[in-house]
Protein backbone atom coordinates (compact mmCIF):
# COMPACT_ATOMS: atom_id res chain seq x y z
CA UNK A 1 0.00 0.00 0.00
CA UNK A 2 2.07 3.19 -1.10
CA UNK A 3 2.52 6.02 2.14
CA UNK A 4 -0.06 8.63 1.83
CA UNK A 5 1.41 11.90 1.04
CA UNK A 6 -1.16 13.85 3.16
CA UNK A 7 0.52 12.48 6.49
CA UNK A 8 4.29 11.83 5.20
CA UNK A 9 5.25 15.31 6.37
CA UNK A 10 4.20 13.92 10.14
CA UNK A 11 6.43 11.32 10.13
CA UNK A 12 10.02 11.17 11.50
CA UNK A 13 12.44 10.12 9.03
CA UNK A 14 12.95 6.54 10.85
CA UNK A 15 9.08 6.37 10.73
CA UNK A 16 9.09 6.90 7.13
CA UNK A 17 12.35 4.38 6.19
CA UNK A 18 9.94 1.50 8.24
CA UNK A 19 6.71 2.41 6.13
CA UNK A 20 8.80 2.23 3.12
CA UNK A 21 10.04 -0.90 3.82
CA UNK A 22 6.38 -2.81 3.97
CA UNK A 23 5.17 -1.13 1.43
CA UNK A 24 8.58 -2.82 -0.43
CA UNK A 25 7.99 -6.11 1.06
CA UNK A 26 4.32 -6.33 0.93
CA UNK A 27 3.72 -10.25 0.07
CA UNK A 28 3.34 -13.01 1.89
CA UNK A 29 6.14 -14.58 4.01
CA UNK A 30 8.13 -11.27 3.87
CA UNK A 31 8.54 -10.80 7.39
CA UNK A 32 12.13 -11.62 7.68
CA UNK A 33 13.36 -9.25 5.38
CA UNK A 34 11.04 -6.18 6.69
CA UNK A 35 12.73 -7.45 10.34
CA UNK A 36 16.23 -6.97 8.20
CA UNK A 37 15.33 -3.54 7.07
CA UNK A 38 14.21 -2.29 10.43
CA UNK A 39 17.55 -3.91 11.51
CA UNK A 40 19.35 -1.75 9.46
CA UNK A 41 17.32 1.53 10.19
CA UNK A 42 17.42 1.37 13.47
CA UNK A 43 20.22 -0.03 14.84
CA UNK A 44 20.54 -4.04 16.62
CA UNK A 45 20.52 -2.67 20.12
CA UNK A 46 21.64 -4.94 22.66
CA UNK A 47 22.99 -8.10 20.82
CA UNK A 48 26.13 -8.79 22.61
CA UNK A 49 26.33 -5.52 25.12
CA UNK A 50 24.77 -4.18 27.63
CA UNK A 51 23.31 -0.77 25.96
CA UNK A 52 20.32 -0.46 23.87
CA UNK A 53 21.62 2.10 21.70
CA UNK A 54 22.25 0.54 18.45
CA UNK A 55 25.82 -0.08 18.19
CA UNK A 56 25.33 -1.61 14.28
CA UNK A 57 24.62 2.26 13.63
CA UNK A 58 28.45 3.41 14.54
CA UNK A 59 30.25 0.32 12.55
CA UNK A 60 28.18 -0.18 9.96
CA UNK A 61 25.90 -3.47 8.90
CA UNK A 62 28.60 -5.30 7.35
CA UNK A 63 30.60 -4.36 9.95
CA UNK A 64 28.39 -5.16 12.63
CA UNK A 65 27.69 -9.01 10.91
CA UNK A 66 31.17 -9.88 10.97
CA UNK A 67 31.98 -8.75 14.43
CA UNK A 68 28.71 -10.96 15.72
CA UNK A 69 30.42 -13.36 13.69
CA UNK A 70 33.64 -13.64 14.93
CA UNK A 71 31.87 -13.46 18.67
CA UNK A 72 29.81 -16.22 18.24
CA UNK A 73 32.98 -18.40 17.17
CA UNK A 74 34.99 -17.56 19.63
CA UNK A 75 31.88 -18.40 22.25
CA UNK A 76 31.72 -21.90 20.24
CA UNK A 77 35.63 -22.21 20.73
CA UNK A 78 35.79 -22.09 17.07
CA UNK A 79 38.72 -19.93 15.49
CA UNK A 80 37.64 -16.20 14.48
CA UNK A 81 36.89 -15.14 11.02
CA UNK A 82 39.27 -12.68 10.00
CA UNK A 83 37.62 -9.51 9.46
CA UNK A 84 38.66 -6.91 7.41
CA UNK A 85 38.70 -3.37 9.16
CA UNK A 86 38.61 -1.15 5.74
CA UNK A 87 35.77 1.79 5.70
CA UNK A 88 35.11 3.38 2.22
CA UNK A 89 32.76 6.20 2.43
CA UNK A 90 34.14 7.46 -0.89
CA UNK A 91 30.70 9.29 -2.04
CA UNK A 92 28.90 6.44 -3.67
CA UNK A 93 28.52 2.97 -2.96
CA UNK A 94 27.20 -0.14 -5.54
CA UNK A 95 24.36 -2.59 -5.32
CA UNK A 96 23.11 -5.60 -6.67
CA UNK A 97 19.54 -5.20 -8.02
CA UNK A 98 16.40 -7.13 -8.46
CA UNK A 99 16.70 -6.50 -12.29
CA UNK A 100 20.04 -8.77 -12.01
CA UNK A 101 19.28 -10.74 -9.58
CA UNK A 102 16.11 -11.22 -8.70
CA UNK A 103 15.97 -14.28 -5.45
CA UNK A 104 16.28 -12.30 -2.29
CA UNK A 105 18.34 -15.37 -0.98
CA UNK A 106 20.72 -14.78 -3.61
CA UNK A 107 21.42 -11.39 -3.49
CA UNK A 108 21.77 -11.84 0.30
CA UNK A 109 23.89 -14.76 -0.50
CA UNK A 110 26.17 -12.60 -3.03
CA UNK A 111 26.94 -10.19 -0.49
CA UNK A 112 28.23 -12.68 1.97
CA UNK A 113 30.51 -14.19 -0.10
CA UNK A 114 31.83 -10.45 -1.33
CA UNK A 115 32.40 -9.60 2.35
CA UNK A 116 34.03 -12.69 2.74
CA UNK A 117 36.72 -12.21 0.00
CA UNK A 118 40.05 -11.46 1.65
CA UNK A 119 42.74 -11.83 -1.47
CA UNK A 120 42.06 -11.00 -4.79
CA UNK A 121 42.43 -14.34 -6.23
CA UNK A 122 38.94 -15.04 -4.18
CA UNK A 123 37.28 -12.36 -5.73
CA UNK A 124 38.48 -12.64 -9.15
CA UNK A 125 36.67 -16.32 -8.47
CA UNK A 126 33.73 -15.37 -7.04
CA UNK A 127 33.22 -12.44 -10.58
CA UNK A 128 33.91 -15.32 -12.81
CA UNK A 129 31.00 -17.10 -10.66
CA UNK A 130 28.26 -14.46 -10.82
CA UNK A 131 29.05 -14.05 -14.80
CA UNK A 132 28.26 -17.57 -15.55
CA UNK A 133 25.16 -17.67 -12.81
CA UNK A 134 23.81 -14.33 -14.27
CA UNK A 135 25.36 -12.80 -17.31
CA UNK A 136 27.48 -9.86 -17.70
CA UNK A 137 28.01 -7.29 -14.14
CA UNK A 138 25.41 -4.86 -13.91
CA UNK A 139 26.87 -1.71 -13.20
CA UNK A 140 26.02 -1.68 -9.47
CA UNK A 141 27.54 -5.10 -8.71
CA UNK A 142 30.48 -4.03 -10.61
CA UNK A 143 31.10 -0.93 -8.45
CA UNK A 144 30.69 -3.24 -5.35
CA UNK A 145 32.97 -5.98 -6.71
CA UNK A 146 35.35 -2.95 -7.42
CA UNK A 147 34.98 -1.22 -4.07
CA UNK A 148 35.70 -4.68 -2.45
CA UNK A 149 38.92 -4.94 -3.95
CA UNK A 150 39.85 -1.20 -2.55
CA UNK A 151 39.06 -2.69 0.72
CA UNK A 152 41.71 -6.08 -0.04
CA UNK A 153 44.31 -3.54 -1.47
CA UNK A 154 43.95 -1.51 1.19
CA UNK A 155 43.91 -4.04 4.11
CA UNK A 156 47.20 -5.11 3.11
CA UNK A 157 48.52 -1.78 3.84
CA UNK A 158 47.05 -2.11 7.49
CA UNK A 159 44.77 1.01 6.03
CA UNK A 160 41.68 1.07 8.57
CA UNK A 161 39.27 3.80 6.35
CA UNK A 162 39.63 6.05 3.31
CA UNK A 163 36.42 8.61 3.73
CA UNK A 164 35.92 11.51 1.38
CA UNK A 165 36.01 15.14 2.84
CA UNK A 166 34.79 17.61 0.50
CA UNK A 167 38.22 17.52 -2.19
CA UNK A 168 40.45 15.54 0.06
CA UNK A 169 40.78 11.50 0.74
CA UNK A 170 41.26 11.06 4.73
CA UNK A 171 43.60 8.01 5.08
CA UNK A 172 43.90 6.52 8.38
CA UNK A 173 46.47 4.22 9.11
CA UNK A 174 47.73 1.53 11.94
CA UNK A 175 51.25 1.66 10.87
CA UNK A 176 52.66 4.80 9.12
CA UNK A 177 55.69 3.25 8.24
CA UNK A 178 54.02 0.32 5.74
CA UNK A 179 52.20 3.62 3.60
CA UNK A 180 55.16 5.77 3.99
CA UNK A 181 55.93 5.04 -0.25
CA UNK A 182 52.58 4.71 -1.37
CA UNK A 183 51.70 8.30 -0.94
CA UNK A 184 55.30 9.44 -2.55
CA UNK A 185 53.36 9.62 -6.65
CA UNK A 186 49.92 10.03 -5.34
CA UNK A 187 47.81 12.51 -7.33
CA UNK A 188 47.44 16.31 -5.28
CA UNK A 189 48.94 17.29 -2.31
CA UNK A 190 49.48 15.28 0.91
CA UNK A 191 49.19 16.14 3.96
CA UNK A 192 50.28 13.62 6.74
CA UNK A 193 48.46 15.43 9.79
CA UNK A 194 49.59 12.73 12.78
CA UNK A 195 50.95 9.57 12.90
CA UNK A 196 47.68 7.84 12.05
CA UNK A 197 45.90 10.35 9.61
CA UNK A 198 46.95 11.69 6.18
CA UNK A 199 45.06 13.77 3.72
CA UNK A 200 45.02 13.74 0.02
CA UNK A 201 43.95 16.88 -2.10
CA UNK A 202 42.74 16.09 -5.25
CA UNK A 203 41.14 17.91 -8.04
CA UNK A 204 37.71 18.14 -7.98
CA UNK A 205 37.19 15.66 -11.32
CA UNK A 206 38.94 13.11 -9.61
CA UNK A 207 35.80 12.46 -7.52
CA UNK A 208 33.62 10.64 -10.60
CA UNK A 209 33.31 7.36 -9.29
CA UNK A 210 35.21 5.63 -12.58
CA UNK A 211 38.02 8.13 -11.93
CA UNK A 212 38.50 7.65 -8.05
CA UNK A 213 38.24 3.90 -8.28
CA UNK A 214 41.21 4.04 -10.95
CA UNK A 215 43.49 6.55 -8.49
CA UNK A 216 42.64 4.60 -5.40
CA UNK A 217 43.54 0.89 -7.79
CA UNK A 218 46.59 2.70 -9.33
CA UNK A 219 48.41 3.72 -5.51
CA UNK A 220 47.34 0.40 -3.79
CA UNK A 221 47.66 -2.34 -6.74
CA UNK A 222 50.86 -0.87 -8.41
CA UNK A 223 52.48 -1.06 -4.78
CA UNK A 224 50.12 -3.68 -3.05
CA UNK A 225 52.53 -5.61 -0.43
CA UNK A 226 53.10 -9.28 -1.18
């Protein structure tokens, strides 16, 4: 049933992200995935801690699922996924949509296996695998098979974000010394401002999403570390 305009202006914008989600998942048996999406807007609350606040909100949802992950193994005295602890927030982010693939257990399937990529020999695999289960990439699973290998590149330099602020690239870093070279031919002006933080000017045309992925492939591949 779509959200009546008359009383959308009422509604908080949490309010309005939940309404949106039924009226998304309106048929039958599609309660698990409106509980997903009301996950996601407003936060897991008190999973594994003693708060209520929503924790998933300041990590992130794929964050989040791996760190329950590697919690729940270690409770089960199993050994702890390795998690990778990259954050992109480079100004646009991928998806893969109904129009490619259209079985909700798929798509949520897909994703888990992306996260779960940690060389790129494992994702090269897994692209060759969604090309012969569904034809060519769409263009927003290819910018989040693309923004996955960022994260790779970039774990290997023990990089823990890259976040976009306004014309400069924010690296932060757990060991200055391993990124020390890789910023010596990077495009603009850089500006180490601790021992954990360095910023990277770049021209404003840099920032189409084509363009940044191919600066941000050409520092970290042409140097990756073996």
């Amino acid at each position: 049933m779509p959200i009546c305009s008359c009383h959308a202006k009422e509604l908080t914008p949490t309010a309005a992200k939940r309404l949106k989600a039924i009226e998304e998942y309106s048929e039958l048996g599609a309660g698990f995935r409106i509980a997903l999406r009301d996950l996601e807007i407003r936060g897991a609350g008190n999973i594994l801690g003693p708060e209520q606040s929503g924790h998933i909100q300041a990590v992130g949802y794929e964050m989040y699922c791996q760190l329950l992950q590697a919690a729940v193994s270690k409770l089960k005295g199993r050994q702890p996924v390795q998690i990778q602890h990259v954050h992109l927030e480079l100004g646009f982010s991928g998806a893969i949509g109904k129009s490619y693939v259209a079985s909700d257990r798929q798509r949520i399937e897909l994703y888990r296996r992306i996260v779960g990529c940690q060389s790129l020999d494992d994702l090269s695999q897994l692209e060759r695998d969604i090309k012969d289960m569904f034809g060519p990439l769409s263009s927003g699973i290819r910018t989040v098979l693309d923004l996955a290998e960022i994260r790779i590149l970039a774990d290997a330099y023990k990089i823990s974000s890259i976040v976009r602020d306004n014309m400069d690239l924010v690296f932060t870093v757990r060991d200055m010394s391993l990124v020390e070279k890789l910023f010596t031919k990077a495009p603009g002006s850089v500006r180490p401002v601790d021992q954990k933080t360095v910023y990277v000017r770049l021209k404003p045309s840099y920032f189409a999403e084509s363009t940044l992925l191919a600066v941000l492939r050409k520092m970290l591949k042409g140097r990756a570390l073996k």
